[in-house]
PDB file of N, CA and C in Angstrom:
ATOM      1  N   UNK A   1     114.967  80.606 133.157  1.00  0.00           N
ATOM      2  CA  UNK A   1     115.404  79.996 131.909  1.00  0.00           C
ATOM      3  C   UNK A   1     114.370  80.292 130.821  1.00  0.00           C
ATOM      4  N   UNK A   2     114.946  80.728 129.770  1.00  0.00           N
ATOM      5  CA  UNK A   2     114.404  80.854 128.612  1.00  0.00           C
ATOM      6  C   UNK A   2     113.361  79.741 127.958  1.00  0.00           C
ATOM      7  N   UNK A   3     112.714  79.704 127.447  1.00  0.00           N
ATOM      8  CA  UNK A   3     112.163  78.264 126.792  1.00  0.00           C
ATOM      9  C   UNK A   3     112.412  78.940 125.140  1.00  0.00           C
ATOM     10  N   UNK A   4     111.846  77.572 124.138  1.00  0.00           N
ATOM     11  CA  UNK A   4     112.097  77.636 122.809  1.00  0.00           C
ATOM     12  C   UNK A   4     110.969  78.562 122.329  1.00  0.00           C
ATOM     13  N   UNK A   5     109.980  78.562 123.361  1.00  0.00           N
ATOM     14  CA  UNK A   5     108.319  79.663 122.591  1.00  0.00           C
ATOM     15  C   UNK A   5     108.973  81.031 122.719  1.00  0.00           C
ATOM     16  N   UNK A   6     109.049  80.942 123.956  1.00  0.00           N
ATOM     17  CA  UNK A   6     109.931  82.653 124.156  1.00  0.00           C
ATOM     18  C   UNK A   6     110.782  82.736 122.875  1.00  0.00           C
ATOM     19  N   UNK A   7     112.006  82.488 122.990  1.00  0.00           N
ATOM     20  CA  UNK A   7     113.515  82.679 121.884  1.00  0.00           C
ATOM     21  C   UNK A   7     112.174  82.905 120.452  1.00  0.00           C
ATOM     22  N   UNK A   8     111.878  81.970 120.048  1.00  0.00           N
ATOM     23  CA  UNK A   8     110.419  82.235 118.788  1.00  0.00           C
ATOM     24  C   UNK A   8     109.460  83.459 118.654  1.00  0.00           C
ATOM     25  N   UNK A   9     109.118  83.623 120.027  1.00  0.00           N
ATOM     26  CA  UNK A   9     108.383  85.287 119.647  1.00  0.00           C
ATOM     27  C   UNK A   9     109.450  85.940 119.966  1.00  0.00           C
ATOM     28  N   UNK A  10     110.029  86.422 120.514  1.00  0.00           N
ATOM     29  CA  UNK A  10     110.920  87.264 120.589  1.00  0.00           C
ATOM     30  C   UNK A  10     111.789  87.537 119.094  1.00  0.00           C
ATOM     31  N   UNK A  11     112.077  86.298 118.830  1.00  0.00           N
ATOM     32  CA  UNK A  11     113.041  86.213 117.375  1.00  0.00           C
ATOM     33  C   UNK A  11     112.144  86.785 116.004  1.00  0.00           C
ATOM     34  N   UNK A  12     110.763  86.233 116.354  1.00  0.00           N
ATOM     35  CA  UNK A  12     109.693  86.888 115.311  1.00  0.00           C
ATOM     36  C   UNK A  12     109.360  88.217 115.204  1.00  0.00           C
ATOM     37  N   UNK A  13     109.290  88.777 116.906  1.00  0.00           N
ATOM     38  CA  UNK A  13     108.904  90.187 117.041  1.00  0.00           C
ATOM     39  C   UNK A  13     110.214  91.559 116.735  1.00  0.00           C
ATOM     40  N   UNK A  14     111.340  90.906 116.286  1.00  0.00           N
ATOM     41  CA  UNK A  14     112.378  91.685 115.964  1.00  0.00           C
ATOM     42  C   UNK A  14     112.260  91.946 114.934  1.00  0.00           C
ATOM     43  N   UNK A  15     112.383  93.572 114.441  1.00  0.00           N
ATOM     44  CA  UNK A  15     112.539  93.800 113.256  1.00  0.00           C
ATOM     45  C   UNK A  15     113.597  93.642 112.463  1.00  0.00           C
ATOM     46  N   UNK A  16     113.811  93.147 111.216  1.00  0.00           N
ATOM     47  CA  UNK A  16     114.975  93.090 110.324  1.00  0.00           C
ATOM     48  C   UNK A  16     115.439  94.375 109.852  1.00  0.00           C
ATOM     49  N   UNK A  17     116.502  94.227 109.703  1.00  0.00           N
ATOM     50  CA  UNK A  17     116.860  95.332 108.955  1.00  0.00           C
ATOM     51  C   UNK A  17     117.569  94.913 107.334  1.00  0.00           C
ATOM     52  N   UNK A  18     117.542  96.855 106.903  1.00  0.00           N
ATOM     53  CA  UNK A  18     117.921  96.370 105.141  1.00  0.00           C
ATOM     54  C   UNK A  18     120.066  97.112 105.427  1.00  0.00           C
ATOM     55  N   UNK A  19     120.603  96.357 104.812  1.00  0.00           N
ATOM     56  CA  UNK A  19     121.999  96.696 105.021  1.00  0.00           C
ATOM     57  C   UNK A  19     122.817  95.968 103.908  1.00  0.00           C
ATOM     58  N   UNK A  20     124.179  96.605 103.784  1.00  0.00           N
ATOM     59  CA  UNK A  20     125.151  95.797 102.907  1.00  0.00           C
ATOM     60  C   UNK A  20     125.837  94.904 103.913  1.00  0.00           C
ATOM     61  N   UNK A  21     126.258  93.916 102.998  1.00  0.00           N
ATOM     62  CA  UNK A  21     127.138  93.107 103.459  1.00  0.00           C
ATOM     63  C   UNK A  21     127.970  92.705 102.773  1.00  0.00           C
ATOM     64  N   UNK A  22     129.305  91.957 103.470  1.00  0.00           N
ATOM     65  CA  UNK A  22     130.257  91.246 102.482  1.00  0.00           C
ATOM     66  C   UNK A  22     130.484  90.384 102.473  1.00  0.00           C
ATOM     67  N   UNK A  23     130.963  89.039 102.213  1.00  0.00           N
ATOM     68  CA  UNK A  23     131.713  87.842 102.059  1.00  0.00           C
ATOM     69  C   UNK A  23     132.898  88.194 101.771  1.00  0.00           C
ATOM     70  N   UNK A  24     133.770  87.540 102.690  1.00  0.00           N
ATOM     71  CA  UNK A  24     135.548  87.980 102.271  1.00  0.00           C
ATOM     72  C   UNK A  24     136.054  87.109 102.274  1.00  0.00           C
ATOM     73  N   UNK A  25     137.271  86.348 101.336  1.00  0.00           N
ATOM     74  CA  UNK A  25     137.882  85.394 101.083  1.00  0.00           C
ATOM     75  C   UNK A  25     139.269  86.411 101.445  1.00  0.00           C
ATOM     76  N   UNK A  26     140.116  85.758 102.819  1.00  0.00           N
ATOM     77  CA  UNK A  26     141.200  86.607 103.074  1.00  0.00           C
ATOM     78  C   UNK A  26     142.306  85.914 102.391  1.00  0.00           C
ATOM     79  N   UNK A  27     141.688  84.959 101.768  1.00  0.00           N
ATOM     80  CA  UNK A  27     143.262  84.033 101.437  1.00  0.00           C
ATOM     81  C   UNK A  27     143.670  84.943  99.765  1.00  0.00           C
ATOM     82  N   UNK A  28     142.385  84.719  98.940  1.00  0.00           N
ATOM     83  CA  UNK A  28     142.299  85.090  97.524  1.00  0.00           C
ATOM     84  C   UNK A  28     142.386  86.338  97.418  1.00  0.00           C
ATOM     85  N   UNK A  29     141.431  86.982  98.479  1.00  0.00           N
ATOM     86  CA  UNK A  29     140.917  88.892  98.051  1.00  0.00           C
ATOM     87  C   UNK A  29     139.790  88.805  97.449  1.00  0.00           C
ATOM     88  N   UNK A  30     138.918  87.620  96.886  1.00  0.00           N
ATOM     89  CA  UNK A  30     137.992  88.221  96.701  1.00  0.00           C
ATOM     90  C   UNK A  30     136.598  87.994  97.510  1.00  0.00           C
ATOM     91  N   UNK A  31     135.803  88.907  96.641  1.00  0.00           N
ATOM     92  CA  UNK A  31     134.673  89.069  97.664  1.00  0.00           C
ATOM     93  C   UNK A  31     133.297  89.201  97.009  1.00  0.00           C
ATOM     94  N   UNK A  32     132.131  88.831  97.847  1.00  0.00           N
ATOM     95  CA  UNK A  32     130.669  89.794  97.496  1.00  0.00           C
ATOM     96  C   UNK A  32     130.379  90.764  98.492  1.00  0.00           C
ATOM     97  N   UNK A  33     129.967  91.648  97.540  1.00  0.00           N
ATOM     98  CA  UNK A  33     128.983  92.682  97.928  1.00  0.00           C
ATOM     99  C   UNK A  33     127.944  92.701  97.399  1.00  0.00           C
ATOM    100  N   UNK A  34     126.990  92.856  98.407  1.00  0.00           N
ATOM    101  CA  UNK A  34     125.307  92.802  98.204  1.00  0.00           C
ATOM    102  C   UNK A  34     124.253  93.491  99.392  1.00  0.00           C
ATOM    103  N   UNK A  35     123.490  93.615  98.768  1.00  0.00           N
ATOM    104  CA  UNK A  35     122.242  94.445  99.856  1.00  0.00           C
ATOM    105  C   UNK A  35     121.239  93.365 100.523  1.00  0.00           C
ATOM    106  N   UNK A  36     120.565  93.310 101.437  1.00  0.00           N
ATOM    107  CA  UNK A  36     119.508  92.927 101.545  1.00  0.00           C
ATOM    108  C   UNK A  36     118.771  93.483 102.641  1.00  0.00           C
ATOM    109  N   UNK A  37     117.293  93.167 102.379  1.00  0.00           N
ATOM    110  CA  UNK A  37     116.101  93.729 103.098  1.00  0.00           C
ATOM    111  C   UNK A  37     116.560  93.362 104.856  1.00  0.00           C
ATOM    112  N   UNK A  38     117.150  92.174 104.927  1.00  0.00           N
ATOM    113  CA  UNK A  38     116.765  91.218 106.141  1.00  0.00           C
ATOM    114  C   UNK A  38     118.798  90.991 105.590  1.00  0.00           C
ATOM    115  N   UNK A  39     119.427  91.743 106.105  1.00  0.00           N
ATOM    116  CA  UNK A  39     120.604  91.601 106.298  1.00  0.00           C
ATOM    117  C   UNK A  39     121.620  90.532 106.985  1.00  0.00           C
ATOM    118  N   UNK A  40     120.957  90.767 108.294  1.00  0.00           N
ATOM    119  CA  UNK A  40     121.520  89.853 109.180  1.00  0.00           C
ATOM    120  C   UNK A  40     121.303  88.368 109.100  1.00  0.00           C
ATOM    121  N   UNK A  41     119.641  88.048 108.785  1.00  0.00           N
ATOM    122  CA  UNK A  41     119.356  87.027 108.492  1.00  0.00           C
ATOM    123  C   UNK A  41     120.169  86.577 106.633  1.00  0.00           C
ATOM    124  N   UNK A  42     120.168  87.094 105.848  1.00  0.00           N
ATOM    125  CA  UNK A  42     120.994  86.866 104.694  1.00  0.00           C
ATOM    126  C   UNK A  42     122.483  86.047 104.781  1.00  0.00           C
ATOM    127  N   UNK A  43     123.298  87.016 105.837  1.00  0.00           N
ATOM    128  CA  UNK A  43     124.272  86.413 106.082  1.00  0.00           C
ATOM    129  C   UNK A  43     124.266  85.218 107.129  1.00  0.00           C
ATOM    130  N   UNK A  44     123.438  85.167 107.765  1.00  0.00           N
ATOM    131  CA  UNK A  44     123.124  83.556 108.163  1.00  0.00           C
ATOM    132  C   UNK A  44     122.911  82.654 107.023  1.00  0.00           C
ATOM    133  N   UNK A  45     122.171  82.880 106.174  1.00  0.00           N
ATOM    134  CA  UNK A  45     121.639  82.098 104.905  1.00  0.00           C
ATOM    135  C   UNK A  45     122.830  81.842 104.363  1.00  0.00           C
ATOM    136  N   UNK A  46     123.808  82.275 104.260  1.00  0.00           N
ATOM    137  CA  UNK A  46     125.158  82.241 103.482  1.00  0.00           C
ATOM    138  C   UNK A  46     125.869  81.598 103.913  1.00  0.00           C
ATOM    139  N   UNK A  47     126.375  81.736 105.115  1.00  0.00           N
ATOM    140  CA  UNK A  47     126.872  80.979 105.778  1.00  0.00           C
ATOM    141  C   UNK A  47     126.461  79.254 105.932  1.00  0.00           C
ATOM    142  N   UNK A  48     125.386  79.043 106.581  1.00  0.00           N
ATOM    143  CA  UNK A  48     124.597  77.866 106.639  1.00  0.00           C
ATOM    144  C   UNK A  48     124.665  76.834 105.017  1.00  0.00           C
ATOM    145  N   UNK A  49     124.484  77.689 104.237  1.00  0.00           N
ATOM    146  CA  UNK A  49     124.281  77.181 102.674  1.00  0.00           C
ATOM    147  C   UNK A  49     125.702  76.797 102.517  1.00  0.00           C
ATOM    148  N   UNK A  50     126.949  77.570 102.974  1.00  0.00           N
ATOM    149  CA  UNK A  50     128.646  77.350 102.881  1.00  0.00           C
ATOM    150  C   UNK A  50     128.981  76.246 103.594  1.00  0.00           C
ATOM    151  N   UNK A  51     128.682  75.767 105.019  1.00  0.00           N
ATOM    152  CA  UNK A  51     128.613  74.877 105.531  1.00  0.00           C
ATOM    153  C   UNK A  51     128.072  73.541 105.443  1.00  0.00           C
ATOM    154  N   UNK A  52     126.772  73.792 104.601  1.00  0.00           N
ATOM    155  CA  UNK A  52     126.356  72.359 104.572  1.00  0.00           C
ATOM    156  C   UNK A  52     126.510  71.637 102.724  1.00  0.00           C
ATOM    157  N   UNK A  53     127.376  72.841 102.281  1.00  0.00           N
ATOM    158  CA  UNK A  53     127.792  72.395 100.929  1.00  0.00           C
ATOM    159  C   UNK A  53     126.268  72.560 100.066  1.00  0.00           C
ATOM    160  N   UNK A  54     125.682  73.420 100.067  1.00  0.00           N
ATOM    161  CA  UNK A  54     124.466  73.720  99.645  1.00  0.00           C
ATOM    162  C   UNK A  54     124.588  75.148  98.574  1.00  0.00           C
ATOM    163  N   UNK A  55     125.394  75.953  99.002  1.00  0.00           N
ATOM    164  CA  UNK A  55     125.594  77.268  98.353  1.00  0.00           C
ATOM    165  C   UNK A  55     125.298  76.951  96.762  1.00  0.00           C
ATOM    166  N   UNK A  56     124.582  78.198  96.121  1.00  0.00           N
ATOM    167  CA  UNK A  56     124.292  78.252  95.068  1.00  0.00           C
ATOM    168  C   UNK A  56     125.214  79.019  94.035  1.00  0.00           C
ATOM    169  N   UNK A  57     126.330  79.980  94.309  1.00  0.00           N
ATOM    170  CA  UNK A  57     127.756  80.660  94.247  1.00  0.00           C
ATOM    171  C   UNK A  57     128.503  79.178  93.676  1.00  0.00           C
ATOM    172  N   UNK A  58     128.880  78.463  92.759  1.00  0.00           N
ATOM    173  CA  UNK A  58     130.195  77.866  92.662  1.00  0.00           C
ATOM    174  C   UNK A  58     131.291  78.131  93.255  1.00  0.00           C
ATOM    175  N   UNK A  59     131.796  79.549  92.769  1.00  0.00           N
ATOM    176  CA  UNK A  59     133.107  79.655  92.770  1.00  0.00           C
ATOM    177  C   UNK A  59     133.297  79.878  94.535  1.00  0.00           C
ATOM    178  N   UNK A  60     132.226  80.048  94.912  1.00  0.00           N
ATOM    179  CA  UNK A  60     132.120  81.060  96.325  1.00  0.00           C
ATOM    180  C   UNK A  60     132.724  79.762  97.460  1.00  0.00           C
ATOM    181  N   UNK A  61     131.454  78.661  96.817  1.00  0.00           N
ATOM    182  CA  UNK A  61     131.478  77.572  97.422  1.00  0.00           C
ATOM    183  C   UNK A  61     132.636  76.562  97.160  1.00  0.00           C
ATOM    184  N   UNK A  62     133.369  76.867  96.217  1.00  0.00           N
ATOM    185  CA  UNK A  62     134.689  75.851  95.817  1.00  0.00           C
ATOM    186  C   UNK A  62     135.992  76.402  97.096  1.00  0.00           C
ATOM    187  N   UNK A  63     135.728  77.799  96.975  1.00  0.00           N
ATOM    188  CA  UNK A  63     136.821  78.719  97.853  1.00  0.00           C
ATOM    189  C   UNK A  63     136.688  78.056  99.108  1.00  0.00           C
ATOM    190  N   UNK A  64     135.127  77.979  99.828  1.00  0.00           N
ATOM    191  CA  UNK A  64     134.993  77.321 101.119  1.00  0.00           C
ATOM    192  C   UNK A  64     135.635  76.317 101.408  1.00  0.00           C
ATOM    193  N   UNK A  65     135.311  75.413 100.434  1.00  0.00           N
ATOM    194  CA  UNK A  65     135.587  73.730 100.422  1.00  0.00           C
ATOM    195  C   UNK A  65     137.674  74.022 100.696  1.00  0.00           C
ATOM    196  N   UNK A  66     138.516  74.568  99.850  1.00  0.00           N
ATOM    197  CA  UNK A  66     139.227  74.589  99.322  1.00  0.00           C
ATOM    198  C   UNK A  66     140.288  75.324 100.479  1.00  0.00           C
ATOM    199  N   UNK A  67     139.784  76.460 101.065  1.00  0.00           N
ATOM    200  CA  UNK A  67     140.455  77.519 101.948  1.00  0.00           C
ATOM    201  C   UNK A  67     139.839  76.876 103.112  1.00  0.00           C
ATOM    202  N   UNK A  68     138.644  76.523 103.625  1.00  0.00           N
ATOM    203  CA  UNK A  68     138.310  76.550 105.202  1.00  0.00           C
ATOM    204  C   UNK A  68     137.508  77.446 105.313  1.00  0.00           C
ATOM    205  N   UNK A  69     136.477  77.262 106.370  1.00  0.00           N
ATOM    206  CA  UNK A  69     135.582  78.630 107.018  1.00  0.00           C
ATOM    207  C   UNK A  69     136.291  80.081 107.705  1.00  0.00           C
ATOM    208  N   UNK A  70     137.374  79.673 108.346  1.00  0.00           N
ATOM    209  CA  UNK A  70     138.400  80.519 108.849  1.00  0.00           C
ATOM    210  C   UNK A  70     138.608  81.577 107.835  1.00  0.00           C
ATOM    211  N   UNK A  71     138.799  81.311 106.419  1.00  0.00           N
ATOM    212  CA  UNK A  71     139.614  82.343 105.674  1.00  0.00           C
ATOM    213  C   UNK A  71     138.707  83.369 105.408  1.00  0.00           C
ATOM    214  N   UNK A  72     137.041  83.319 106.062  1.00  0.00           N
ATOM    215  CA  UNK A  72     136.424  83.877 105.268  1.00  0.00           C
ATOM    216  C   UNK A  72     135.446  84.593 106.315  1.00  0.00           C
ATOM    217  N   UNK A  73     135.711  86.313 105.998  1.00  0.00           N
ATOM    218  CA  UNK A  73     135.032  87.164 106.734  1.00  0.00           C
ATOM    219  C   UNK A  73     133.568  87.786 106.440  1.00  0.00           C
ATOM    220  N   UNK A  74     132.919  87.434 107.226  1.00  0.00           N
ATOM    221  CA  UNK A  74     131.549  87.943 107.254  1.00  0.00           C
ATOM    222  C   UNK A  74     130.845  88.916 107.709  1.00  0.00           C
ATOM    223  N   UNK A  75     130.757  89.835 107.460  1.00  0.00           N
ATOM    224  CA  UNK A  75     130.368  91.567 107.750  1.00  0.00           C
ATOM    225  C   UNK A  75     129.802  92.350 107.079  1.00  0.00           C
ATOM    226  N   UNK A  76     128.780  92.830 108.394  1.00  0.00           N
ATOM    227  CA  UNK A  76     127.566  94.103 107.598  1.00  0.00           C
ATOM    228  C   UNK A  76     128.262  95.383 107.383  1.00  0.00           C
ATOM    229  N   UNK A  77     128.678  95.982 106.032  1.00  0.00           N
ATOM    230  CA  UNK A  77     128.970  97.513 106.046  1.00  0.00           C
ATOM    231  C   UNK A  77     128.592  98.184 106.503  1.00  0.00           C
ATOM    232  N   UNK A  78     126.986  98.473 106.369  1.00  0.00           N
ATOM    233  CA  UNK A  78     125.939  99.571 106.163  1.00  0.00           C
ATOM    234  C   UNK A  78     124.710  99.054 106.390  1.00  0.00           C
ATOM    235  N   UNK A  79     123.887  99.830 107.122  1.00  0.00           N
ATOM    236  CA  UNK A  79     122.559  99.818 107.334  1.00  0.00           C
ATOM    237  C   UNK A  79     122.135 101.456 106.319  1.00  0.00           C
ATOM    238  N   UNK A  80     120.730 100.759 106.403  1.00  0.00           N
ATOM    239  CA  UNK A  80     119.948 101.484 105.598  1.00  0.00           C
ATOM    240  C   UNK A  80     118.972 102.713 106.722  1.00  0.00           C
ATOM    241  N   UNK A  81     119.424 103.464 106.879  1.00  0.00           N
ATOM    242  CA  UNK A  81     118.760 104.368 108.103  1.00  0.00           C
ATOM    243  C   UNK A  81     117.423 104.951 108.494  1.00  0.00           C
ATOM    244  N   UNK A  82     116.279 104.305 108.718  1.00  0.00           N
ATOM    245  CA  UNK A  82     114.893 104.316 109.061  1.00  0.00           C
ATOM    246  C   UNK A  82     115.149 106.093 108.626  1.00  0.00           C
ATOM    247  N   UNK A  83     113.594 106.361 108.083  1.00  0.00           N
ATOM    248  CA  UNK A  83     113.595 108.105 107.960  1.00  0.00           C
ATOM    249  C   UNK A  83     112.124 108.463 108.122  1.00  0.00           C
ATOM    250  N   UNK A  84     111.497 109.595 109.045  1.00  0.00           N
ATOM    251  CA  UNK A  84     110.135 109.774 108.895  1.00  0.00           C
ATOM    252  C   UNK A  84     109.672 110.216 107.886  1.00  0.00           C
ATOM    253  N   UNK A  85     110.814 110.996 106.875  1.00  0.00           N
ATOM    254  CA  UNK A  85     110.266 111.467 105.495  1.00  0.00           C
ATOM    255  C   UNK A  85     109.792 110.284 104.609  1.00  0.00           C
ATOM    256  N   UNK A  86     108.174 111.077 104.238  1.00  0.00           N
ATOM    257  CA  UNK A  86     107.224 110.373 103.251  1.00  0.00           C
ATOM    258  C   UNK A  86     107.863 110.126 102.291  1.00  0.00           C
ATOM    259  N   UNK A  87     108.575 110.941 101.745  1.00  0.00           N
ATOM    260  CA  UNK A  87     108.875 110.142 100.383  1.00  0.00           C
ATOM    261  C   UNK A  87     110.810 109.601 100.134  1.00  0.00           C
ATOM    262  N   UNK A  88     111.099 109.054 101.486  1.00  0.00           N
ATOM    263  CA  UNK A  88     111.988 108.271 101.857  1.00  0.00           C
ATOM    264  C   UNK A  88     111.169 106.434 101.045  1.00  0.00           C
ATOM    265  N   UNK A  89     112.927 106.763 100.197  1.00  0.00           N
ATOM    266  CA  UNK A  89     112.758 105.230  99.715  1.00  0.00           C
ATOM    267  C   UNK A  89     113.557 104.004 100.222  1.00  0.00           C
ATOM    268  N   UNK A  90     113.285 103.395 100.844  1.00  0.00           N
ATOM    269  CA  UNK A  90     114.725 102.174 101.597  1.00  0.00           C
ATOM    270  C   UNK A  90     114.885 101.352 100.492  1.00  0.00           C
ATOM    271  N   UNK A  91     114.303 101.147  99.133  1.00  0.00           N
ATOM    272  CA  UNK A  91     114.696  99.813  98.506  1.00  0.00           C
ATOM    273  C   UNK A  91     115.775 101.087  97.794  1.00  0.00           C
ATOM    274  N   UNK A  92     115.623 102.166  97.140  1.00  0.00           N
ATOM    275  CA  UNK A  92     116.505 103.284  96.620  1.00  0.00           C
ATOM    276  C   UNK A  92     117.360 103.254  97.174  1.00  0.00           C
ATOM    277  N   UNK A  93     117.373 103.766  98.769  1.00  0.00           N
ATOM    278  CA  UNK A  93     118.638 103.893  99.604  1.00  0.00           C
ATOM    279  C   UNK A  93     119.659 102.523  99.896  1.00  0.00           C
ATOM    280  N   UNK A  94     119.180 101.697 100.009  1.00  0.00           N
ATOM    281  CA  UNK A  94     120.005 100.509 100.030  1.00  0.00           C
ATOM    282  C   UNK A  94     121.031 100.270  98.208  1.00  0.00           C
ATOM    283  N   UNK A  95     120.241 100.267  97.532  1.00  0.00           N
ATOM    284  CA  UNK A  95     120.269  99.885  95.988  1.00  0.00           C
ATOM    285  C   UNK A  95     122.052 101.041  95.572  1.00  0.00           C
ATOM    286  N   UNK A  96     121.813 102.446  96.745  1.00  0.00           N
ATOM    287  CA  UNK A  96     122.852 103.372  96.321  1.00  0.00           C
ATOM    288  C   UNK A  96     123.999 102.760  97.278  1.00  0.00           C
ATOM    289  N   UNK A  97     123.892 102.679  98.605  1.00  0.00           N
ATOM    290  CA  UNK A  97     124.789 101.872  99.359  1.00  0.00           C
ATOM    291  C   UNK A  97     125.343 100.971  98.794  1.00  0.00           C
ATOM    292  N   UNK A  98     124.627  99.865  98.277  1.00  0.00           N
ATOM    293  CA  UNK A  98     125.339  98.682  97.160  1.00  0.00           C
ATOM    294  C   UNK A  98     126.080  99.117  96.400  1.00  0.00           C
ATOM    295  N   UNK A  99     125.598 100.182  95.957  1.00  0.00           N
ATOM    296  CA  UNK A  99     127.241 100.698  94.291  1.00  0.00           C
ATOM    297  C   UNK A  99     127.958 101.385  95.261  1.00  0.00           C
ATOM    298  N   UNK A 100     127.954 102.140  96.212  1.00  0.00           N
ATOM    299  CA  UNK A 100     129.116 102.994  97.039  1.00  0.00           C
ATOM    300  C   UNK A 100     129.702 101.925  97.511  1.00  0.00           C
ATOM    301  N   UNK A 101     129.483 100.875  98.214  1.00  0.00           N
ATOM    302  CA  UNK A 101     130.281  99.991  98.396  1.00  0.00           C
ATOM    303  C   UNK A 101     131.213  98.942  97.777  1.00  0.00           C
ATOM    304  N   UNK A 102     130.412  98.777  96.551  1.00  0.00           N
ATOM    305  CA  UNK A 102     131.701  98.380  95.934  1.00  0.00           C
ATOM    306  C   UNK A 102     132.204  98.908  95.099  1.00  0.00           C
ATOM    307  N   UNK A 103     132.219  99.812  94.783  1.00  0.00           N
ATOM    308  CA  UNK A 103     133.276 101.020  94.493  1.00  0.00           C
ATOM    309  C   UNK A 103     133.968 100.965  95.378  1.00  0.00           C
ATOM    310  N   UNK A 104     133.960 100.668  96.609  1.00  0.00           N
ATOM    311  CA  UNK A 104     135.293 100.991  97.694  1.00  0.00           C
ATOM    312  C   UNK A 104     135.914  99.588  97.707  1.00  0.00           C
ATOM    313  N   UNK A 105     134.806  98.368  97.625  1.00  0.00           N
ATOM    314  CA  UNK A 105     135.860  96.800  97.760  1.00  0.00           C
ATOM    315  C   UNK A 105     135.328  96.022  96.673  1.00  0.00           C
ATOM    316  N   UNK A 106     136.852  95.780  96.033  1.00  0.00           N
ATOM    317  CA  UNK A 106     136.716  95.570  94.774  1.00  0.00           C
ATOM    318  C   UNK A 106     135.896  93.972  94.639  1.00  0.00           C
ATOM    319  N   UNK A 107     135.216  93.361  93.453  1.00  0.00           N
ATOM    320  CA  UNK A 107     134.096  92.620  94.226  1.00  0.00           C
ATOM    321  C   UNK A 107     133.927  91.842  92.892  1.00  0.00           C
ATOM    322  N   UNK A 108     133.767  92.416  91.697  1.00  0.00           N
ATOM    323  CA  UNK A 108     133.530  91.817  90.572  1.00  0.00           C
ATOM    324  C   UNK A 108     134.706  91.345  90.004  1.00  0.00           C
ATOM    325  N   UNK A 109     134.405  90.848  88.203  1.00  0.00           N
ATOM    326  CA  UNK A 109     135.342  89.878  87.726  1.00  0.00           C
ATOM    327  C   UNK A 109     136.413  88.933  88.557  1.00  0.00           C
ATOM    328  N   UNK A 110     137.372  88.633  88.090  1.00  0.00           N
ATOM    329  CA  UNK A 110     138.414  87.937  88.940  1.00  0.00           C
ATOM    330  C   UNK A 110     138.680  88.120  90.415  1.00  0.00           C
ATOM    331  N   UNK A 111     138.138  89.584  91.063  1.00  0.00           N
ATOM    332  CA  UNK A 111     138.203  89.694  92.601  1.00  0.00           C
ATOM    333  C   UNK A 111     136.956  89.540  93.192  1.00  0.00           C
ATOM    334  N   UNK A 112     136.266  88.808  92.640  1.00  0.00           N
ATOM    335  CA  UNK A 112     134.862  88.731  93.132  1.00  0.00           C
ATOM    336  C   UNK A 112     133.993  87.178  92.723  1.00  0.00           C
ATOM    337  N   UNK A 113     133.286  86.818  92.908  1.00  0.00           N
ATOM    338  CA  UNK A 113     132.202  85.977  93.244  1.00  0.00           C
ATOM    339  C   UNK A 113     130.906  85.577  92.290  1.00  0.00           C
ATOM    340  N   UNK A 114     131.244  86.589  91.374  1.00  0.00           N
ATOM    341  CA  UNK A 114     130.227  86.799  90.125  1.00  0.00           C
ATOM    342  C   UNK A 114     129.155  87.488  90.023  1.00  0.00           C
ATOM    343  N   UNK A 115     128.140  87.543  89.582  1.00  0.00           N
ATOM    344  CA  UNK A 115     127.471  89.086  89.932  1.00  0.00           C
ATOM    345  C   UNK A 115     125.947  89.233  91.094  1.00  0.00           C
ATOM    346  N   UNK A 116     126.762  89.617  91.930  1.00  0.00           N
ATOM    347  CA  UNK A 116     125.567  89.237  92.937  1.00  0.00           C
ATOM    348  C   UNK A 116     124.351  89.843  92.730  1.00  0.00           C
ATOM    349  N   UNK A 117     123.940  90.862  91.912  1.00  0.00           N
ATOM    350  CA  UNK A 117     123.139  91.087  91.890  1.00  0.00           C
ATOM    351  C   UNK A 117     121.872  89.993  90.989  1.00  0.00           C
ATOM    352  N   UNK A 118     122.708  88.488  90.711  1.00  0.00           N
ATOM    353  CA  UNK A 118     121.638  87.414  90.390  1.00  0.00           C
ATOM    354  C   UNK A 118     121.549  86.439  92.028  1.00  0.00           C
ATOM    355  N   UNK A 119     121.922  86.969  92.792  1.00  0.00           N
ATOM    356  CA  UNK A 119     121.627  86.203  94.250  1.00  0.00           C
ATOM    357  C   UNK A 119     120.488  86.792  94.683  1.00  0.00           C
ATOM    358  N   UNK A 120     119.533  85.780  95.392  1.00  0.00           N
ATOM    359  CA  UNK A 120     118.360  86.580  96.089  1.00  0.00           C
ATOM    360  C   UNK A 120     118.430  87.042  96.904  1.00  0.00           C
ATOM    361  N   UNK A 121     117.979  88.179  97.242  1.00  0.00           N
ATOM    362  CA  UNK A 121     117.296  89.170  98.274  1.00  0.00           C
ATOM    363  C   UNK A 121     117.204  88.063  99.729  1.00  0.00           C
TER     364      UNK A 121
END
């Protein structure tokens, strides 16, 4: 059996990764798209903040309250792909992933969440 010290280093000694993600409202259509350093952990943050009525998103957080947790899909697009080249940039490469992606799902004004790029990292 596992103990809580183990699950703690282990959980510490994992590296994060940088990736897109989305928030999907299946009822409305709309959505965020956003990048972050620590991806996986982000969309925990989102979630958790949706649940305990904490979210800093209004409209994001009215949809929750309003639709249910059910209506609403949570998924990493894209990772940002480790590179040995020196002059490999990951905050660049992520930053281009973010506009390719929503160019593909529509995300702003009325189909979207407002502008995520004022949400933190």
């Amino acid at each position: 059996m596992t103990n809580n010290r183990t699950l703690k280093r282990q959980y510490l000694e994992t590296n994060s990764r940088a990736g897109v993600y989305a928030i999907r409202n299946q009822i409305t259509g709309r959505a965020l798209v956003a990048g972050s350093t620590n991806v996986q952990g982000t969309l925990n943050r989102h979630r958790f903040e949706l649940r305990y009525g904490q979210h800093r998103n209004v409209r994001l957080a009215q949809d929750w309250v309003e639709h249910g947790e059910t209506s609403f899909l949570f998924e990493v697009l894209d990772m940002v792909k480790p590179s040995e080249d020196s002059t490999f940039n990951a905050a660049q490469e992520l930053e281009l992933l973010v506009s390719l992606w929503r160019q593909e799902i529509p995300c702003l004004g009325e189909l979207g969440y407002g502008d995520p790029r004022s949400e933190p990292r």
